[in-house]
N, C-alpha and C. Protein backbone atom coordinates (compact mmCIF):
# COMPACT_ATOMS: atom_id res chain seq x y z
N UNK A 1 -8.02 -12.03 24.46
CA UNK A 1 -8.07 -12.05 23.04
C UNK A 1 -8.52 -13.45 22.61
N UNK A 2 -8.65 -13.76 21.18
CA UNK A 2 -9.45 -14.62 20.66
C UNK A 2 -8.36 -16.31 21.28
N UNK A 3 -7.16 -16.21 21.31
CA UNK A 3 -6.58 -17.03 22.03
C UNK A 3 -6.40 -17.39 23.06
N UNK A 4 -6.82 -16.46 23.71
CA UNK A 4 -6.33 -16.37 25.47
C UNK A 4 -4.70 -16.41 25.84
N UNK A 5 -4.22 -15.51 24.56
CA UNK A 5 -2.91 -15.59 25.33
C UNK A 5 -2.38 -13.71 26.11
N UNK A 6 -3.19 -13.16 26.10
CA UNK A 6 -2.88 -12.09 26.83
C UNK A 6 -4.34 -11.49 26.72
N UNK A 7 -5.07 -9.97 27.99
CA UNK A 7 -6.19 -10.07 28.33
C UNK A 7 -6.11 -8.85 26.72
N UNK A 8 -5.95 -8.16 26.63
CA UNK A 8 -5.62 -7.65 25.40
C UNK A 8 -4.67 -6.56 24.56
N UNK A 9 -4.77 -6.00 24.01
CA UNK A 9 -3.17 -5.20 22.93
C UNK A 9 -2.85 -4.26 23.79
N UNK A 10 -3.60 -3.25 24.04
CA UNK A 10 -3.55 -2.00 24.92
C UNK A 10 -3.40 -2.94 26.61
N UNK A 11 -3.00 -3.58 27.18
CA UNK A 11 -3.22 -4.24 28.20
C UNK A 11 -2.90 -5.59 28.41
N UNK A 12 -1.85 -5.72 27.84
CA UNK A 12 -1.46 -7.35 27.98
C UNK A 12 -1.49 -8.67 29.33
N UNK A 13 -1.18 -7.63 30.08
CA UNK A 13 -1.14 -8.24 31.44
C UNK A 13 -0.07 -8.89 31.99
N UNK A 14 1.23 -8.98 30.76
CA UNK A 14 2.52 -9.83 30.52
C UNK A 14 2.97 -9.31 29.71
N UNK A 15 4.62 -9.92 29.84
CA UNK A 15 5.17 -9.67 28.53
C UNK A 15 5.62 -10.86 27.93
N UNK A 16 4.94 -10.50 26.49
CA UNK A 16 4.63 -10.98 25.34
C UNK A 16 5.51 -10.64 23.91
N UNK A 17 6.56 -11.66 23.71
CA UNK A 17 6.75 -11.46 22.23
C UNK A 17 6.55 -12.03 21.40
N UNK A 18 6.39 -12.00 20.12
CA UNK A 18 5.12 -11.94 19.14
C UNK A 18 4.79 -11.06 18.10
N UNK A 19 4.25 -12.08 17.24
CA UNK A 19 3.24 -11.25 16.38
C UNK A 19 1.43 -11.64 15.82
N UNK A 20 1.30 -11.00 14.89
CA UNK A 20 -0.62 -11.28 14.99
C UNK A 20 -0.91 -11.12 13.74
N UNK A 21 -1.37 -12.12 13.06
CA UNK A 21 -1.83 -11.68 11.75
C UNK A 21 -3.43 -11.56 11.56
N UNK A 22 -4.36 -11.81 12.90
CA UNK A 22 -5.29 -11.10 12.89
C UNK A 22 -5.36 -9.77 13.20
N UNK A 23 -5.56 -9.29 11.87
CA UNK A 23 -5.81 -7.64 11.93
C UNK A 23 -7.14 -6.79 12.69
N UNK A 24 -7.66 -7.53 12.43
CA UNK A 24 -9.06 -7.31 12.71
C UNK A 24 -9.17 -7.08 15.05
N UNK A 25 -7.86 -7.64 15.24
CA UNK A 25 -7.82 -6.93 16.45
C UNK A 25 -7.26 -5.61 17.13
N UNK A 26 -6.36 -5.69 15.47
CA UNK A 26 -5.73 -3.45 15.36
C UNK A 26 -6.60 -2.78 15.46
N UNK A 27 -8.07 -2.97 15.16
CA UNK A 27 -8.71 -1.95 14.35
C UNK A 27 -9.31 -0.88 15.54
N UNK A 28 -9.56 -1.32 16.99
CA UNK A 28 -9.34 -0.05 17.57
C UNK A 28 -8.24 1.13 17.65
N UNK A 29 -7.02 0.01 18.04
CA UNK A 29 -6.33 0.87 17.55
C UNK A 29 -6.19 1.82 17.12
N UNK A 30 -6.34 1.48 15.90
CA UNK A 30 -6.05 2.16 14.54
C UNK A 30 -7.12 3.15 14.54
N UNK A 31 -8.56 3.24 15.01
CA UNK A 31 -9.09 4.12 14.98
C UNK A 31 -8.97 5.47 16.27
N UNK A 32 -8.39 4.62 17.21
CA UNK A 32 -7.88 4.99 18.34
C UNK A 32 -6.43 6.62 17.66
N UNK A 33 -6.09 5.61 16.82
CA UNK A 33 -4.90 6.64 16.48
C UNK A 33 -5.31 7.52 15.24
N UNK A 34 -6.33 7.10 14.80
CA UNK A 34 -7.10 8.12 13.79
C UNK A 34 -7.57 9.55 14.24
N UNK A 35 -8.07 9.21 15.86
CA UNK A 35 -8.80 9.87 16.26
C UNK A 35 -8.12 11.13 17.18
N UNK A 36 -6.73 10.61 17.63
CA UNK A 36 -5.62 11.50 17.73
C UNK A 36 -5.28 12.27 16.81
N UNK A 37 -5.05 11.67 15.59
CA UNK A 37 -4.18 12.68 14.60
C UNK A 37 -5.33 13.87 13.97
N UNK A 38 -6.72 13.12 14.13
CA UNK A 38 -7.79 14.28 13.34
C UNK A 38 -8.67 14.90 14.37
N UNK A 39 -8.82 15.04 15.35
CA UNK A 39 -9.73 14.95 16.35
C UNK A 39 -10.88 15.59 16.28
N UNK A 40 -11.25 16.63 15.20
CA UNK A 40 -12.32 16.87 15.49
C UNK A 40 -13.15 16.36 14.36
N UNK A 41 -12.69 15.12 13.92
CA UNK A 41 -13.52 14.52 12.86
C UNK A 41 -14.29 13.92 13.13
N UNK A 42 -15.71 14.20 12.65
CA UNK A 42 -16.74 13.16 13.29
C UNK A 42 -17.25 12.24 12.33
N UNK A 43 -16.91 11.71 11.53
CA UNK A 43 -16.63 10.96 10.49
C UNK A 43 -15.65 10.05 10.24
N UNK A 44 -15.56 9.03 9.97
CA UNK A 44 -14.38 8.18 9.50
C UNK A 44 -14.39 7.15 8.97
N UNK A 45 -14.02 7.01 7.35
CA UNK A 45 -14.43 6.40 6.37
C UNK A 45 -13.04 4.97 6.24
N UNK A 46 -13.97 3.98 6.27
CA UNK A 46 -12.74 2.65 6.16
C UNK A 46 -13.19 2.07 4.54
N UNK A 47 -11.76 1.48 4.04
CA UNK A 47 -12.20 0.63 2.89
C UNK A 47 -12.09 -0.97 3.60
N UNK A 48 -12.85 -1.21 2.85
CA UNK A 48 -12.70 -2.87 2.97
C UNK A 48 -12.69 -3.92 2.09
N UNK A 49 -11.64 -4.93 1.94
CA UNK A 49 -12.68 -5.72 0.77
C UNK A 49 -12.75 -7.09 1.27
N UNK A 50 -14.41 -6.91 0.81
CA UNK A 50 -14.85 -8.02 1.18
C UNK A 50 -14.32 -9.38 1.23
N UNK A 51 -13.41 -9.65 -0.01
CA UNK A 51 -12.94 -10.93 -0.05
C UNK A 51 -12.10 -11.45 0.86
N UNK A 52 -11.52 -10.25 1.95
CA UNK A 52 -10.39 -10.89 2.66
C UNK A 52 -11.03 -11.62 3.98
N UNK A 53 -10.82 -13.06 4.24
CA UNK A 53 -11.53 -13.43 5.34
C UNK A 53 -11.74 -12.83 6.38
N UNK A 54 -10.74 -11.86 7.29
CA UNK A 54 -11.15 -11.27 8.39
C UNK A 54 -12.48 -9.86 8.21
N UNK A 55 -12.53 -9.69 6.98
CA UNK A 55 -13.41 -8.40 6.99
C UNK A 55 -14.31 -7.63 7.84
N UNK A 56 -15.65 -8.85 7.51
CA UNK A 56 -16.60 -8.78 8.40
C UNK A 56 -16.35 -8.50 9.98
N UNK A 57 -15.36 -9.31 10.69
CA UNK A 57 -14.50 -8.97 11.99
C UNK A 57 -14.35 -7.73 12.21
N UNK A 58 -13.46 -7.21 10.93
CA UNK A 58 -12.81 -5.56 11.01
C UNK A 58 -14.04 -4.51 10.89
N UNK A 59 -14.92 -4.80 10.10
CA UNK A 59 -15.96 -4.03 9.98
C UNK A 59 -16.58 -3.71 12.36
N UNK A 60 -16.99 -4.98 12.30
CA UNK A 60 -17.61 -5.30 13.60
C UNK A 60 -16.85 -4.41 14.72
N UNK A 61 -15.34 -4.56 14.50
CA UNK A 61 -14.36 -3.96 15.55
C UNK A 61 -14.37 -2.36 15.16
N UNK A 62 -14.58 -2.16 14.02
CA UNK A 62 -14.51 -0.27 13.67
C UNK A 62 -15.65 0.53 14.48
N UNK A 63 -16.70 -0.68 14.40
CA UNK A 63 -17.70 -0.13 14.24
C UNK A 63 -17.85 0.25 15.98
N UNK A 64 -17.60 -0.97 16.41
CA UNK A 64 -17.63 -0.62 17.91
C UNK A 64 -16.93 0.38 18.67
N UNK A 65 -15.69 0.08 17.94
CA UNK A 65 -14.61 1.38 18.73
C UNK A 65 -15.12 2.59 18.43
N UNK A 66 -16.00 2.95 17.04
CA UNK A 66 -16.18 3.85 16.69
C UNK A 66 -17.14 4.13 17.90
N UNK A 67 -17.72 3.62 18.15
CA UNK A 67 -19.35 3.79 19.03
C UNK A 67 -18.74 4.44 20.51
N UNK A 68 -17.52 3.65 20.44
CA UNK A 68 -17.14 4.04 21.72
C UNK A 68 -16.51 5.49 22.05
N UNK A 69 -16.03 5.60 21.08
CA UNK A 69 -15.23 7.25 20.60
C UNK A 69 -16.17 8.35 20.02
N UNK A 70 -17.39 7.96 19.87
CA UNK A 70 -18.51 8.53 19.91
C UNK A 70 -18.36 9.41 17.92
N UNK A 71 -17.69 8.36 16.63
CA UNK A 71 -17.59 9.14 15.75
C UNK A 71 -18.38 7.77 15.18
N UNK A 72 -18.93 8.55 13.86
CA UNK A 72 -19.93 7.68 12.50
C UNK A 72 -18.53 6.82 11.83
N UNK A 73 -19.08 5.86 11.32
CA UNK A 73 -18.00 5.24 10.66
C UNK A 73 -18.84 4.87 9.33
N UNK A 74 -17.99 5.32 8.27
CA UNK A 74 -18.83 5.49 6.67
C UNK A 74 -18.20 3.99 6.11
N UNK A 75 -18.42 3.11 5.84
CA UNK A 75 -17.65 1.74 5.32
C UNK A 75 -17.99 1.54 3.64
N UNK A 76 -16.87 1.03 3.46
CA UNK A 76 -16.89 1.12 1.67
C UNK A 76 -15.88 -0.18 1.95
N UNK A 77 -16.57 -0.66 0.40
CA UNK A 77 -16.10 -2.25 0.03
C UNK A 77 -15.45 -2.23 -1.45
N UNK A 78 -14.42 -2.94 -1.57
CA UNK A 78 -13.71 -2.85 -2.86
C UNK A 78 -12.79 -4.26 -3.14
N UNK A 79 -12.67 -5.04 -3.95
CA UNK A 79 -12.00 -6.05 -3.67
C UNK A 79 -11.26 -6.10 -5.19
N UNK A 80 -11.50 -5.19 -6.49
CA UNK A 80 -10.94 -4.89 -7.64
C UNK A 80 -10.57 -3.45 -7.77
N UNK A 81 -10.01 -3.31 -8.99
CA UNK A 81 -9.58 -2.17 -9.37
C UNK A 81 -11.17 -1.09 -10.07
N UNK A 82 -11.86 -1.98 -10.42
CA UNK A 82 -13.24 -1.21 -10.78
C UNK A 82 -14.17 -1.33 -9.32
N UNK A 83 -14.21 -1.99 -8.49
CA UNK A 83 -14.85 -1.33 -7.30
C UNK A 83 -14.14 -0.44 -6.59
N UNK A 84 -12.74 -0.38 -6.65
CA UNK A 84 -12.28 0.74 -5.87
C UNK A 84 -12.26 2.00 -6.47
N UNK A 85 -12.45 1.84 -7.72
CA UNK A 85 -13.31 3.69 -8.23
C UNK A 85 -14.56 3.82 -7.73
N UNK A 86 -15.53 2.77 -8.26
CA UNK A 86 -16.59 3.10 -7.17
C UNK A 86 -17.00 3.57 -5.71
N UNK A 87 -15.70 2.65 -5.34
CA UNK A 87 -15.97 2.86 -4.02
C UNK A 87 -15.20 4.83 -3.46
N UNK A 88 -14.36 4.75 -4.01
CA UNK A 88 -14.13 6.09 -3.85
C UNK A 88 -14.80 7.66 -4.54
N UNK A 89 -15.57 6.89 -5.38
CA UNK A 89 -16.70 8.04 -5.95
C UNK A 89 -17.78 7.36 -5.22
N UNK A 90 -18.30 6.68 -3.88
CA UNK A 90 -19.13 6.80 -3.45
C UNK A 90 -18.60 7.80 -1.71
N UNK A 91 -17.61 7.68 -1.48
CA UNK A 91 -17.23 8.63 -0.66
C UNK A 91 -17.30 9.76 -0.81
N UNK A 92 -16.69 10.45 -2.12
CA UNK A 92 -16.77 11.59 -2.82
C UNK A 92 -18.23 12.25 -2.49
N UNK A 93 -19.64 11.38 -3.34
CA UNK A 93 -20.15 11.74 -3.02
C UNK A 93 -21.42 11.58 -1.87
N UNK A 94 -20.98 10.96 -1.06
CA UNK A 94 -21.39 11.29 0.11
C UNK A 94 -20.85 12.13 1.47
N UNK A 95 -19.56 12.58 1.31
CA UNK A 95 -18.92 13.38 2.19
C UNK A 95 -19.55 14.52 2.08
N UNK A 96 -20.00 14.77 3.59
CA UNK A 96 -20.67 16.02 3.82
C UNK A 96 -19.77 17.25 3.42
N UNK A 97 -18.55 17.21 3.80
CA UNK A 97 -17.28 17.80 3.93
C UNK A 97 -16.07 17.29 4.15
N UNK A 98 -15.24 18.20 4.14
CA UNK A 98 -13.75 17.13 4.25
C UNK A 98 -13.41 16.44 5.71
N UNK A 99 -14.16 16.27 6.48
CA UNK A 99 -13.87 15.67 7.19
C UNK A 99 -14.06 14.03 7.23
N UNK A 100 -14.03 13.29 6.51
CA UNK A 100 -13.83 12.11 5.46
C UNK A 100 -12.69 11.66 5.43
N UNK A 101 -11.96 10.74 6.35
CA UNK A 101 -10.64 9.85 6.27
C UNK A 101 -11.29 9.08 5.75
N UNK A 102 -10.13 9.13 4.10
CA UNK A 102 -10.33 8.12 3.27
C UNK A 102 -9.12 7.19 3.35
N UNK A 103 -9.49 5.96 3.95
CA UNK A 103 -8.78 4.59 4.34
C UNK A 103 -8.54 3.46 3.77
């Protein structure tokens, strides 16, 4: 990991107690466990907002895990209360169907 203090989350190599306030290293995870609970979704829509420093990171990490799990990842940006209507009437209408985790 970005510290070198374990080789990584799923795989520590040690035990480690702790915590992480880079998020942006959940985000397989998290899609990891998306992909359990919905599985035959081939779609999977993240919000983001831009303003939070790790973003760009989290975007980068979705995108990959996604690649790896072999699903599209739809990304939407919101950092107010008027982009996050937008941003959720741009999901709206671009969802092919309900298979659209809105995140």
């Amino acid at each position: 990991m970005a510290t070198g203090l374990v080789d990584s989350f799923g795989r520590p190599g040690a035990n480690v107690t702790g915590y992480t306030l880079l998020t942006s290293e959940m985000e397989p995870k998290r899609l990891g466990l998306m992909q359990e609970l919905l599985p035959n979704a081939s779609l999977i829509g993240a919000l983001v907002n831009p303003n939070f420093g790790p973003a760009a990171r989290q975007v980068q990490e979705l995108e990959a895990a996604a690649r790896t799990i072999g699903k599209r990842l739809f990304v939407v940006k919101a950092s107010n209360d008027a982009e996050l209507s937008t941003a959720f009437a741009t999901v709206i209408q671009a969802s092919p169907s309900s298979d659209i985790l809105r995140a």
